[in-house]
Protein backbone atom coordinates (compact mmCIF):
# COMPACT_ATOMS: atom_id res chain seq x y z
CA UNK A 1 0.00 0.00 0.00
CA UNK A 2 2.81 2.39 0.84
CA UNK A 3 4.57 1.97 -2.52
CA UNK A 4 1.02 2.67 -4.58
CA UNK A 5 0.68 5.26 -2.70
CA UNK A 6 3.75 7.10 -2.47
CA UNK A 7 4.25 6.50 -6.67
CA UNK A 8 4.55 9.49 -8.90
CA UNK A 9 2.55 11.84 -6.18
CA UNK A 10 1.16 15.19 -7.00
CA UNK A 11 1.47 18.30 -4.42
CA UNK A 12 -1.56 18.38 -2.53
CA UNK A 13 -2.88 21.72 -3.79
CA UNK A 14 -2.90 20.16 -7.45
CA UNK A 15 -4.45 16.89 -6.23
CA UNK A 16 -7.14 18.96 -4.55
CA UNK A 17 -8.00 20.77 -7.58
CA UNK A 18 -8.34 18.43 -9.41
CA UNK A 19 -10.43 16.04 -7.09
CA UNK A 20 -13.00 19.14 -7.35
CA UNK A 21 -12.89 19.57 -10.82
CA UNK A 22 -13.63 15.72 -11.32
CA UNK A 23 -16.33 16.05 -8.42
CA UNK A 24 -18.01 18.91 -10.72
CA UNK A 25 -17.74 17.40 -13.83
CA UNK A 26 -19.61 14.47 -12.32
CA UNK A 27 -23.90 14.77 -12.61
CA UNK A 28 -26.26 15.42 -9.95
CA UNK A 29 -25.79 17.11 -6.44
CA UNK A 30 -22.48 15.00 -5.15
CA UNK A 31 -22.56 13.20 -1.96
CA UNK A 32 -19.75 12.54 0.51
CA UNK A 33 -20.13 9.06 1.21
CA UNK A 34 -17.74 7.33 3.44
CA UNK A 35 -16.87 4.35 5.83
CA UNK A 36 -16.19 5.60 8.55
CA UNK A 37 -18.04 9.21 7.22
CA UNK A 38 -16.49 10.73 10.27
CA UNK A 39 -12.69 10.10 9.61
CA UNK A 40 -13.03 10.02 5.95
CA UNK A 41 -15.04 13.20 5.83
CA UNK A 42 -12.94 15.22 7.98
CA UNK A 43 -9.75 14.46 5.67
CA UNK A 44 -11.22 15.31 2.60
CA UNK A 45 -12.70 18.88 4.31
CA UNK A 46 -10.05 19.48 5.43
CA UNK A 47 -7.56 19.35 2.55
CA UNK A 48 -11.26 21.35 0.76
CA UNK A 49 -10.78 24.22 2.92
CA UNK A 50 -7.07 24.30 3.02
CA UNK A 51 -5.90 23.74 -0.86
CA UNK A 52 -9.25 24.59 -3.00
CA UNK A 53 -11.41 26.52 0.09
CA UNK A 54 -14.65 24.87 -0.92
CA UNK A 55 -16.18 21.96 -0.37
CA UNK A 56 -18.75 20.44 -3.62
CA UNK A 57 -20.20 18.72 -0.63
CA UNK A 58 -20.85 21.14 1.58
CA UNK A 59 -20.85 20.39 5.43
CA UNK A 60 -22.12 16.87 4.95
CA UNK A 61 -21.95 13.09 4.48
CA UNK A 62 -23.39 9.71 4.64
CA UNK A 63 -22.10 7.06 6.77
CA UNK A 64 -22.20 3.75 5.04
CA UNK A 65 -22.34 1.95 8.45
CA UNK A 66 -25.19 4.19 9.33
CA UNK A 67 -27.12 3.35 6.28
CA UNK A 68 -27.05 -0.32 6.52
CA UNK A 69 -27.75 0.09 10.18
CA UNK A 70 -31.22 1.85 8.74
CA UNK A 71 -31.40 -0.76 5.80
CA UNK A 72 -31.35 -3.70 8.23
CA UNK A 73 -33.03 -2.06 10.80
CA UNK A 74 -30.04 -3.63 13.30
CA UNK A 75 -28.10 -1.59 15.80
CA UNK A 76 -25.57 0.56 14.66
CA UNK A 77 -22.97 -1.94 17.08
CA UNK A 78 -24.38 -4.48 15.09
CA UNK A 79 -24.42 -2.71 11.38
CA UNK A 80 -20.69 -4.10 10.53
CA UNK A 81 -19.40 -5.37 7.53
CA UNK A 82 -19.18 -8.56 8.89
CA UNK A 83 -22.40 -9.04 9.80
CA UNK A 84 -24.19 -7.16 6.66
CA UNK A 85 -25.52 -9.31 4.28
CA UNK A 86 -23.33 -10.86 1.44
CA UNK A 87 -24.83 -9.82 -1.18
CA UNK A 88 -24.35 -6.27 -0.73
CA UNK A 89 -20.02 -6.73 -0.34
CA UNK A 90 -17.63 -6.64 -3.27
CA UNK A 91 -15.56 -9.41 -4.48
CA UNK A 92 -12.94 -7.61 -4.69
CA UNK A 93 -9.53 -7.88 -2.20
CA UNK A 94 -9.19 -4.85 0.80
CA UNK A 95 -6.20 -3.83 -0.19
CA UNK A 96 -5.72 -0.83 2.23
CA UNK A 97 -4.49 1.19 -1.19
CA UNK A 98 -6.48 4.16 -1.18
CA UNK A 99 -8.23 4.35 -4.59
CA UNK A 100 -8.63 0.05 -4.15
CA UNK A 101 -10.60 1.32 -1.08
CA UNK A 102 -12.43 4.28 -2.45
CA UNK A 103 -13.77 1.65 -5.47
CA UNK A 104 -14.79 -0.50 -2.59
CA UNK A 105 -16.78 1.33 -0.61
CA UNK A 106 -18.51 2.79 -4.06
CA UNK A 107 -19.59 -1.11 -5.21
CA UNK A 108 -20.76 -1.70 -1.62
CA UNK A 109 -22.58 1.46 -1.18
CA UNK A 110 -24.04 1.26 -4.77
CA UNK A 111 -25.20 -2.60 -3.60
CA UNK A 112 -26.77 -1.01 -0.53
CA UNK A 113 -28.61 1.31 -2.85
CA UNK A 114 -29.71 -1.49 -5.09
CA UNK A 115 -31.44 -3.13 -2.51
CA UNK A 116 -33.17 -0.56 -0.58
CA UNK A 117 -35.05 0.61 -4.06
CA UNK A 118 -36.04 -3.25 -4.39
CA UNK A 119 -37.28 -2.85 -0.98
CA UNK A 120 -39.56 -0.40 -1.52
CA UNK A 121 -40.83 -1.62 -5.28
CA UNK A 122 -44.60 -3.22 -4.69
């Protein structure tokens, strides 16, 4: 993980920029969605307000961990990957490299999504 993520790295200001260009580019109002929101968040708003000074998000995020705890209608103690349902988890490896992680979370969230809308279909 260190080696991916210490290859051919850009200064953070430049990284920044361009995460927020991407993030505009993208359709729809964007979403911070995270796992764990609260440490992931707080990175990302930070580097916001210190290299671009805004946020496309604004002040907010979703928890994964707190949506499947509303999903399965469990605890939020209980609402941890191990215990959520398989079908909602990626096949692929948990690398602990950063964009590995990042496409992760996006599959699982996206699976989460998936099944609450076929929850609510009559």
């Amino acid at each position: 993980a260190w080696e991916r993520c210490t290859h051919d790295p850009q200064p953070p200001a430049e990284a920044m920029e361009g995460y927020v260009r991407w993030v505009d580019a993208l359709p729809g109002t964007p979403v911070f969605v995270a796992y764990p929101a609260v440490f992931d968040f707080s990175f990302i708003n930070y580097y916001l307000a210190r290299f671009v000074r805004r946020s496309p998000f604004g002040f907010s995020a979703l928890d994964v961990r707190s949506y499947a705890m509303a999903l399965t209608g469990s605890s939020f103690g209980a609402a941890t990957k191990s215990r959520m349902p398989a079908e909602w988890l990626p096949d692929r490896p948990h690398t602990h490299v950063a964009l590995d992680d990042a496409l992760e979370q996006g599959e699982w969230f996206c699976r989460m999504l998936i099944a609450s809308r076929e929850r609510r279909q009559p």
